[in-house]
PDB file of N, CA and C in Angstrom:
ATOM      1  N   UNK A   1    -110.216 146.511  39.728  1.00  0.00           N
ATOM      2  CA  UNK A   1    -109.176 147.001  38.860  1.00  0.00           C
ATOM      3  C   UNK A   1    -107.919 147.285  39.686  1.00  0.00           C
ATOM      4  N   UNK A   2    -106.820 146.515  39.152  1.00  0.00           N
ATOM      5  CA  UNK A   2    -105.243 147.458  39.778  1.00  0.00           C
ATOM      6  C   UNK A   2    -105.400 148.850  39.819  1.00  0.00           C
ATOM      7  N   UNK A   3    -105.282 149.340  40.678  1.00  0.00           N
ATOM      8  CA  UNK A   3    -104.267 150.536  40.815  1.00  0.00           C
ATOM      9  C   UNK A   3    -102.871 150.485  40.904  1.00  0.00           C
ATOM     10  N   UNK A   4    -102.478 151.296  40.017  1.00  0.00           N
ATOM     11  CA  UNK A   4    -101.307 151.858  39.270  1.00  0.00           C
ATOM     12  C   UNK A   4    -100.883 153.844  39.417  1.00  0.00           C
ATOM     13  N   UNK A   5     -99.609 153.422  40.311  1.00  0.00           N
ATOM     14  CA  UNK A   5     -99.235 154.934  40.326  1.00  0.00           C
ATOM     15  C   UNK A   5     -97.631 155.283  40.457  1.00  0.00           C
ATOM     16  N   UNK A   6     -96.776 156.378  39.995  1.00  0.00           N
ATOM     17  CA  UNK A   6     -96.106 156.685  39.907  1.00  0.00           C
ATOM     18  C   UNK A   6     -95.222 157.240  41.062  1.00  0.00           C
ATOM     19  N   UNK A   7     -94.097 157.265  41.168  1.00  0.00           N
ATOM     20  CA  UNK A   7     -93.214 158.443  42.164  1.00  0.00           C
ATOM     21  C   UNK A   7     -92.678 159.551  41.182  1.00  0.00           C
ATOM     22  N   UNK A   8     -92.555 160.237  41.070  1.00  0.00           N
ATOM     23  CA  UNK A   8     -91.552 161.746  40.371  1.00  0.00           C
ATOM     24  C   UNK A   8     -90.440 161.066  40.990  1.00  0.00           C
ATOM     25  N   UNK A   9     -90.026 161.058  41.951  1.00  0.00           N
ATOM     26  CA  UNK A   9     -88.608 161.564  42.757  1.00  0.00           C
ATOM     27  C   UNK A   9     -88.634 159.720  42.470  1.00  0.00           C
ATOM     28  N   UNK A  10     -88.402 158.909  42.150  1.00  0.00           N
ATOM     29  CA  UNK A  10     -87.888 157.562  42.187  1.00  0.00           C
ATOM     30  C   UNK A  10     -87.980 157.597  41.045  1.00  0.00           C
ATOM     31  N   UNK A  11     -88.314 157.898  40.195  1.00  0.00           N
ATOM     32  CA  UNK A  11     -88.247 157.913  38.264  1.00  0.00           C
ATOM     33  C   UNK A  11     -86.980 158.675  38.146  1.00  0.00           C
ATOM     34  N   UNK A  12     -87.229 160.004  38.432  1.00  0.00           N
ATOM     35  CA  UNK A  12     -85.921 160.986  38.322  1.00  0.00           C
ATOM     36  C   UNK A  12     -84.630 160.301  38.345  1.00  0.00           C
ATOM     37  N   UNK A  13     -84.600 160.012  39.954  1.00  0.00           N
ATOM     38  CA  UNK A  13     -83.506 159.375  40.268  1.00  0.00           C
ATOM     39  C   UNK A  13     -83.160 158.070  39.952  1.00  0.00           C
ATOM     40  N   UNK A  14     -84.163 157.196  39.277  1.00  0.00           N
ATOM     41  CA  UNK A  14     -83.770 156.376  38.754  1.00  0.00           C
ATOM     42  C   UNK A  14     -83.352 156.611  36.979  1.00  0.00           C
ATOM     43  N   UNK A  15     -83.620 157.266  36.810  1.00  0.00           N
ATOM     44  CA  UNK A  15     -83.123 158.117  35.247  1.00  0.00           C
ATOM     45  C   UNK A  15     -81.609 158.729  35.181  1.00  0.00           C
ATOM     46  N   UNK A  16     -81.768 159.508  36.521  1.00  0.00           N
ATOM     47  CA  UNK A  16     -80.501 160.395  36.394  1.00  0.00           C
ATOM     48  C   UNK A  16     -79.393 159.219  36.674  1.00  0.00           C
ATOM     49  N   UNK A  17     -79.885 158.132  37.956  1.00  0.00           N
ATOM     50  CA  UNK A  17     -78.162 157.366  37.850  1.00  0.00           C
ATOM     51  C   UNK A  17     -77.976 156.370  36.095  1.00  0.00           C
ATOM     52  N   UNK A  18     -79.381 155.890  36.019  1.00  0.00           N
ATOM     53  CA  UNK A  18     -78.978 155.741  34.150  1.00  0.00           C
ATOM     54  C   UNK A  18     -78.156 156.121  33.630  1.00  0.00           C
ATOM     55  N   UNK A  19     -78.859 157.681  33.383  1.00  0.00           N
ATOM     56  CA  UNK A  19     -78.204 158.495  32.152  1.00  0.00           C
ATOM     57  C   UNK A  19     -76.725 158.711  32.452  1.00  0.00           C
ATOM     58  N   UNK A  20     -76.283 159.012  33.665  1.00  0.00           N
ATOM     59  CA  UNK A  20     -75.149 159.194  34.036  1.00  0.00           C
ATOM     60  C   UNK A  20     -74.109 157.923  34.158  1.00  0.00           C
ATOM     61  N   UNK A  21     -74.677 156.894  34.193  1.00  0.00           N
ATOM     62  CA  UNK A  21     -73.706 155.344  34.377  1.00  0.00           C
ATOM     63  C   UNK A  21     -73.588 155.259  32.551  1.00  0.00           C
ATOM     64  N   UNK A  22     -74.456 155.761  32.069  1.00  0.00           N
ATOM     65  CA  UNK A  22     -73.776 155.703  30.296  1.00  0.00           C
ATOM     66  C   UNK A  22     -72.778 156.420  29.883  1.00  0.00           C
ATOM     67  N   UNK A  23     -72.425 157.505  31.029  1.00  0.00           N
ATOM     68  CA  UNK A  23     -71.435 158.020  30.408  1.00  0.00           C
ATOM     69  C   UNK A  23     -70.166 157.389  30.966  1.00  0.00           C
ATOM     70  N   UNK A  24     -69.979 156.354  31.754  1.00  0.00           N
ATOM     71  CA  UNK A  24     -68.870 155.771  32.118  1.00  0.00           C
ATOM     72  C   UNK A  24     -68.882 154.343  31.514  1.00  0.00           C
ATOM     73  N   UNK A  25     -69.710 154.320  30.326  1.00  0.00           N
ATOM     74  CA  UNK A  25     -69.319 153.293  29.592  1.00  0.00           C
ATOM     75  C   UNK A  25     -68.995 153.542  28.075  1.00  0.00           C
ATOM     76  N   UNK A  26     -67.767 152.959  27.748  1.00  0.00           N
ATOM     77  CA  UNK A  26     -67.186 153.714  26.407  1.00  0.00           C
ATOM     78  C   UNK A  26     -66.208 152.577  26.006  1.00  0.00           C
ATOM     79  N   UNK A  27     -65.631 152.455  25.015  1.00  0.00           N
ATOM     80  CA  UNK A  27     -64.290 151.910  24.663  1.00  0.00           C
ATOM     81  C   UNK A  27     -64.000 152.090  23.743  1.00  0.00           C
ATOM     82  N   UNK A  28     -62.411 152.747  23.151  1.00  0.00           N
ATOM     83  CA  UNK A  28     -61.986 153.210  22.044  1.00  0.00           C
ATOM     84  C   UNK A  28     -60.521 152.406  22.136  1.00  0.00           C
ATOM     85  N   UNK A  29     -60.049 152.234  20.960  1.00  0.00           N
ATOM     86  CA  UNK A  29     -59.195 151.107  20.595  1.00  0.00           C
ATOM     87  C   UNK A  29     -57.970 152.355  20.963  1.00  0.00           C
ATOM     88  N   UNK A  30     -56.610 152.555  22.036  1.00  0.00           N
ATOM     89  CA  UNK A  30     -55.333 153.660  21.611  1.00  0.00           C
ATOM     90  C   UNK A  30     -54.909 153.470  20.221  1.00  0.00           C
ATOM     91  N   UNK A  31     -54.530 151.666  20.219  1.00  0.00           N
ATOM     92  CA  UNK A  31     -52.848 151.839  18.863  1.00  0.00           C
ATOM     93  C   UNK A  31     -54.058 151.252  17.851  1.00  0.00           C
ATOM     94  N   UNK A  32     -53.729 151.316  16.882  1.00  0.00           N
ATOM     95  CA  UNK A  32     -54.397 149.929  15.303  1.00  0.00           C
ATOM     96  C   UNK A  32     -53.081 149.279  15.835  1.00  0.00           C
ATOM     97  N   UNK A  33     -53.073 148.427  14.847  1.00  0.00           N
ATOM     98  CA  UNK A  33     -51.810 147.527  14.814  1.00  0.00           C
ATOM     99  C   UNK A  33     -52.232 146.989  13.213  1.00  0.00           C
ATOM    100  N   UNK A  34     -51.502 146.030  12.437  1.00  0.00           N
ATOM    101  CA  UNK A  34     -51.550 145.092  11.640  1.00  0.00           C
ATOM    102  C   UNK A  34     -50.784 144.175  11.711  1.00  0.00           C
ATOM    103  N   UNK A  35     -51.120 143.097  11.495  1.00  0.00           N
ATOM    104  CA  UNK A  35     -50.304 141.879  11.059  1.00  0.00           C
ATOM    105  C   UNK A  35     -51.034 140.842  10.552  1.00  0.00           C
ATOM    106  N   UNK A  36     -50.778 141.057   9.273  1.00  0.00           N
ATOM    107  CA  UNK A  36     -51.574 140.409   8.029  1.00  0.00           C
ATOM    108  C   UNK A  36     -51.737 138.667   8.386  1.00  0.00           C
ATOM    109  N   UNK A  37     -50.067 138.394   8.921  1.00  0.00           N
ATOM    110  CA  UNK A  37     -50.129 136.693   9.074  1.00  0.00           C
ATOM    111  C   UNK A  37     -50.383 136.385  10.364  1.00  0.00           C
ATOM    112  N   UNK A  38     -50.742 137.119  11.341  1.00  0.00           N
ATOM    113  CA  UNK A  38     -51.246 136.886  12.471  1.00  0.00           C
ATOM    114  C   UNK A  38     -52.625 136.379  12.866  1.00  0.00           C
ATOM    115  N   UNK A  39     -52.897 134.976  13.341  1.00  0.00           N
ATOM    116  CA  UNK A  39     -54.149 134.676  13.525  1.00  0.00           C
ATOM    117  C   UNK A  39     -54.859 135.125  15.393  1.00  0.00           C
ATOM    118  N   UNK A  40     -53.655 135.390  15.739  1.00  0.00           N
ATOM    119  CA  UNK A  40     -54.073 136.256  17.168  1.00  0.00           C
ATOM    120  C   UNK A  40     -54.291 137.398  16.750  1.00  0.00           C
ATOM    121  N   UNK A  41     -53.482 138.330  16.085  1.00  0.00           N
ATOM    122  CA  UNK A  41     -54.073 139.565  15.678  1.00  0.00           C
ATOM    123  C   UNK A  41     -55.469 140.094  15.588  1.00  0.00           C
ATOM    124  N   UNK A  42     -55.734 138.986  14.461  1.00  0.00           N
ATOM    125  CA  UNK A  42     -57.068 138.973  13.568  1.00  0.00           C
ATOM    126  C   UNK A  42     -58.001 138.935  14.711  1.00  0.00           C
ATOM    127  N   UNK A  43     -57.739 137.717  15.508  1.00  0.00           N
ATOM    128  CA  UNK A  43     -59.380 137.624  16.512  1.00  0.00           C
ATOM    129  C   UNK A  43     -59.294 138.323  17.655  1.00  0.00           C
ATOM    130  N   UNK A  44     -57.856 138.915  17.720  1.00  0.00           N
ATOM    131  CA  UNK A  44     -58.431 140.414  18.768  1.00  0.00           C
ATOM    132  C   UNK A  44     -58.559 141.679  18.251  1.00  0.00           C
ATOM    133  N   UNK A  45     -58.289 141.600  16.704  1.00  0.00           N
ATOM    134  CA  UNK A  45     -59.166 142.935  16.019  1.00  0.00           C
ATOM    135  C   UNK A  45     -60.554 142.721  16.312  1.00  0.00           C
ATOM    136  N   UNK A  46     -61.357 141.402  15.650  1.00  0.00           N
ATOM    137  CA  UNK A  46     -62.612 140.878  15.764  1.00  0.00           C
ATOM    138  C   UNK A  46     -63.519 141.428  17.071  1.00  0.00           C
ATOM    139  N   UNK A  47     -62.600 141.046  17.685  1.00  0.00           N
ATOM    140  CA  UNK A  47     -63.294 140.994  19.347  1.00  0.00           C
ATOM    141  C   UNK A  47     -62.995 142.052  19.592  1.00  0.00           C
ATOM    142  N   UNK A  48     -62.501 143.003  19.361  1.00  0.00           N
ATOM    143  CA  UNK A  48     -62.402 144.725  19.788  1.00  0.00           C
ATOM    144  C   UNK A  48     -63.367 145.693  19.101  1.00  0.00           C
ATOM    145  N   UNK A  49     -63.472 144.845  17.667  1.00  0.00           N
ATOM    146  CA  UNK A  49     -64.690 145.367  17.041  1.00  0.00           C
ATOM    147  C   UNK A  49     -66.101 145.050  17.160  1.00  0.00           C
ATOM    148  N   UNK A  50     -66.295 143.795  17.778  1.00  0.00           N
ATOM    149  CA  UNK A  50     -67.280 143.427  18.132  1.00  0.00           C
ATOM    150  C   UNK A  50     -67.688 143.720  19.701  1.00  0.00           C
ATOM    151  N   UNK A  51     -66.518 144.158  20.687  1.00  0.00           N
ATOM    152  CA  UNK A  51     -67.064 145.080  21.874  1.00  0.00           C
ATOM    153  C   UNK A  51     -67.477 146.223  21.585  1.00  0.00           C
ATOM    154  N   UNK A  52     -66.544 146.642  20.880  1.00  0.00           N
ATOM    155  CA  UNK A  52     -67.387 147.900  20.559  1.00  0.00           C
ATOM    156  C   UNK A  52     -68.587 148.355  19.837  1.00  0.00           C
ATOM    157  N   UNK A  53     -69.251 147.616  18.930  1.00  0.00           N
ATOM    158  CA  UNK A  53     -70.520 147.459  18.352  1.00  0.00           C
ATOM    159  C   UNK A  53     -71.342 147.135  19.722  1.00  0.00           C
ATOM    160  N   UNK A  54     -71.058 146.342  20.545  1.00  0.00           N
ATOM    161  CA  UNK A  54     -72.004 146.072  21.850  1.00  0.00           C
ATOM    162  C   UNK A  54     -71.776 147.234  22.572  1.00  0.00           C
ATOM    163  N   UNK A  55     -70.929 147.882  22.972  1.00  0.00           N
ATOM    164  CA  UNK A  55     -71.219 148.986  23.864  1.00  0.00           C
ATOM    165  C   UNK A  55     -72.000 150.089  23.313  1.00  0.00           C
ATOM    166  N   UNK A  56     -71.867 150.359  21.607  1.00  0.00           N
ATOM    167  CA  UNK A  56     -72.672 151.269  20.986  1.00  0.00           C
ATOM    168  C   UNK A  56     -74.107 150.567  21.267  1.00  0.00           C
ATOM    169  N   UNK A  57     -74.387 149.510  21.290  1.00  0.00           N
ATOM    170  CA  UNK A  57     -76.032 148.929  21.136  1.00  0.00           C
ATOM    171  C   UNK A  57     -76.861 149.029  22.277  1.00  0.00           C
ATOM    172  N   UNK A  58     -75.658 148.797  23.585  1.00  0.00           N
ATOM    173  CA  UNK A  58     -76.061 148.630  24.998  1.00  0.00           C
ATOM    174  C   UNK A  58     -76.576 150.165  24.969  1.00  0.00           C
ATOM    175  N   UNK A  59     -75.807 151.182  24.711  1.00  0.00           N
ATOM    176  CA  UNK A  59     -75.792 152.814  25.094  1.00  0.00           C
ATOM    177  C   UNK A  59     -77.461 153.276  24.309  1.00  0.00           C
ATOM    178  N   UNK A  60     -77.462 152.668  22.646  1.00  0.00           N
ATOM    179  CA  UNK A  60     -78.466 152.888  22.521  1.00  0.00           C
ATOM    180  C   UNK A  60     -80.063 152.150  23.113  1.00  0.00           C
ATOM    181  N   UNK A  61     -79.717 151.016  23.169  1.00  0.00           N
ATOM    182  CA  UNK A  61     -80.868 150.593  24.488  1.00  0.00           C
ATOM    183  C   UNK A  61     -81.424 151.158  25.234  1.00  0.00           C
ATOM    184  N   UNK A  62     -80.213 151.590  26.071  1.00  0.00           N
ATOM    185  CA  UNK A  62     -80.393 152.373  27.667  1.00  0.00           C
ATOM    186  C   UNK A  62     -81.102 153.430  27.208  1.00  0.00           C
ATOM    187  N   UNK A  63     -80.487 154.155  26.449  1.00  0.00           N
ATOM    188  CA  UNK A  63     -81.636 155.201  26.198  1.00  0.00           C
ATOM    189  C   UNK A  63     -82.918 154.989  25.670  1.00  0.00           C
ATOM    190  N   UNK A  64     -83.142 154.634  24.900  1.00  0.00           N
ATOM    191  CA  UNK A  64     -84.200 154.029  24.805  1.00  0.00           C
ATOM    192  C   UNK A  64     -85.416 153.618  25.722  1.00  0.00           C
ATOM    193  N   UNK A  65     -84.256 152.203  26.595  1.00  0.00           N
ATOM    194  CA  UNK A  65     -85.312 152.582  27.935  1.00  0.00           C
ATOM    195  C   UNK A  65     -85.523 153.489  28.674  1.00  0.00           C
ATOM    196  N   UNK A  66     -84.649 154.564  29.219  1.00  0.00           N
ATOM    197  CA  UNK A  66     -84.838 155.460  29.992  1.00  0.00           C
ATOM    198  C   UNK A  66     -86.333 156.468  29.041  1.00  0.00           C
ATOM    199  N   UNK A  67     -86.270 156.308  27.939  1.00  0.00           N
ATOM    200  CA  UNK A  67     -86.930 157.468  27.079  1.00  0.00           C
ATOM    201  C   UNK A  67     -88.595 156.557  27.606  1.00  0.00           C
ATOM    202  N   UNK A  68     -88.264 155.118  27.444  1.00  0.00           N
ATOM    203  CA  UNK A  68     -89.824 154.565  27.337  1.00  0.00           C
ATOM    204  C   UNK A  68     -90.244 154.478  28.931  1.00  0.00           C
ATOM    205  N   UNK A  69     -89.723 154.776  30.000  1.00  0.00           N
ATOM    206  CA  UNK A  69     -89.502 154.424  31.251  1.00  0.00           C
ATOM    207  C   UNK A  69     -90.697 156.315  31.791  1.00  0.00           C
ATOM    208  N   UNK A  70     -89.746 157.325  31.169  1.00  0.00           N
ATOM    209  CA  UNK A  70     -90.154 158.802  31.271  1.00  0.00           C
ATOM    210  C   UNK A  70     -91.691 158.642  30.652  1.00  0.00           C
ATOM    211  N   UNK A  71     -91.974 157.975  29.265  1.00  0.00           N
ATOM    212  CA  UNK A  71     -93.306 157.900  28.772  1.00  0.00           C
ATOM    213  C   UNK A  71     -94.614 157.714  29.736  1.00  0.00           C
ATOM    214  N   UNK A  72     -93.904 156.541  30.049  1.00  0.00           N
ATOM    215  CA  UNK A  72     -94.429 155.389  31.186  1.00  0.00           C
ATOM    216  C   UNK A  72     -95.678 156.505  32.292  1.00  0.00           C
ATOM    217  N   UNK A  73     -94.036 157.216  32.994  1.00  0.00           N
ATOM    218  CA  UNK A  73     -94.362 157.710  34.275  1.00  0.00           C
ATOM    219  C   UNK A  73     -95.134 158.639  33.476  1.00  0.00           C
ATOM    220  N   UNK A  74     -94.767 159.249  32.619  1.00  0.00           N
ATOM    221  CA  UNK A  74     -95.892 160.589  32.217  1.00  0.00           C
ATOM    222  C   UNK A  74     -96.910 160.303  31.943  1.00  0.00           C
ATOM    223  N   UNK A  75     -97.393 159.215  31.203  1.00  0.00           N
ATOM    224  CA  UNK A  75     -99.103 158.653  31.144  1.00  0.00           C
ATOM    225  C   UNK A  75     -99.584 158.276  31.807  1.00  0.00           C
ATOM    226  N   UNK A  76     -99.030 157.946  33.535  1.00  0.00           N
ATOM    227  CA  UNK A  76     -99.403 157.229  34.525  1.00  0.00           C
ATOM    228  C   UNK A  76    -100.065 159.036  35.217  1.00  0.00           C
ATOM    229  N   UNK A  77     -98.994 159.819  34.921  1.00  0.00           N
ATOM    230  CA  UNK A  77     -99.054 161.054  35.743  1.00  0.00           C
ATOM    231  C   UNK A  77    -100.515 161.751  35.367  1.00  0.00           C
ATOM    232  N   UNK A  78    -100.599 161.610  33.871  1.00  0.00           N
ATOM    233  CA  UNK A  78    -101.857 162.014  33.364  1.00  0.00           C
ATOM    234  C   UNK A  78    -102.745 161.573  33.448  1.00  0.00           C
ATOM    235  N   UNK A  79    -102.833 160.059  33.773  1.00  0.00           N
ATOM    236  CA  UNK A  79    -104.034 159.413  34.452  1.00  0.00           C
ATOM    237  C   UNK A  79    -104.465 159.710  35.414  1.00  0.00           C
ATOM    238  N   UNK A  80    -103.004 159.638  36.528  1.00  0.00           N
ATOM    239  CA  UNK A  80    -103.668 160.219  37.821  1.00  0.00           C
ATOM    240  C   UNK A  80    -104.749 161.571  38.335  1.00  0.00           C
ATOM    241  N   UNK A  81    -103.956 162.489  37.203  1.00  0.00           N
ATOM    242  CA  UNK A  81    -104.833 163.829  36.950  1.00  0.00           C
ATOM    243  C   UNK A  81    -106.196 163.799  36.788  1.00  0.00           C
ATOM    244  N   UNK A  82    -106.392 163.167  35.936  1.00  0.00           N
ATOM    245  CA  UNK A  82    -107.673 162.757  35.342  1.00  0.00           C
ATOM    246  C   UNK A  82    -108.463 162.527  36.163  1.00  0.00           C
ATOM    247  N   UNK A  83    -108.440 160.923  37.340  1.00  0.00           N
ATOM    248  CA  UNK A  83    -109.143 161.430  38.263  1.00  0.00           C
ATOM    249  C   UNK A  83    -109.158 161.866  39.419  1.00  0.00           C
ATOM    250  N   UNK A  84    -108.872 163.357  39.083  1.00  0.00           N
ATOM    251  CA  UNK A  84    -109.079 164.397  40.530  1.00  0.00           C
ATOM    252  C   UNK A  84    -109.877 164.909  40.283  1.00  0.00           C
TER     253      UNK A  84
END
């Protein structure tokens, strides 16, 4: 059988630079603009709205993984317990 085991201190720290590199990812539009007859306008509204739907999806991911990553190590941790 594999053996399978965990670090604390390399989970942590691989969590904490995670959680913390999400907070330096963001993007919020400064001006609106309009221009109804503008076909440049239009596809860099598009594409400003559609980065930003990806940075919301990426952010929720990450967490996500970080959340299934913490699971991970904690059922590994409780295994290990088990046999001592």
């Amino acid at each position: 059988m594999t053996e399978i085991s965990t670090n604390r201190a390399v989970v942590s720290d691989l969590t904490n630079q995670f959680t913390s590199s999400l907070s330096d990812v963001s993007f919020s539009t400064k001006k609106s603009f309009s221009f109804s007859q503008s076909s440049a306008a239009s596809g860099l509204k598009s594409s400003l709205t559609s980065l930003s739907s990806s940075i919301s999806n990426f952010e929720s991911y990450a967490s996500s993984d970080v959340q299934k990553l913490m699971t991970i190590h904690q059922a590994i941790e409780k295994a290990e317990r088990g046999k001592s």
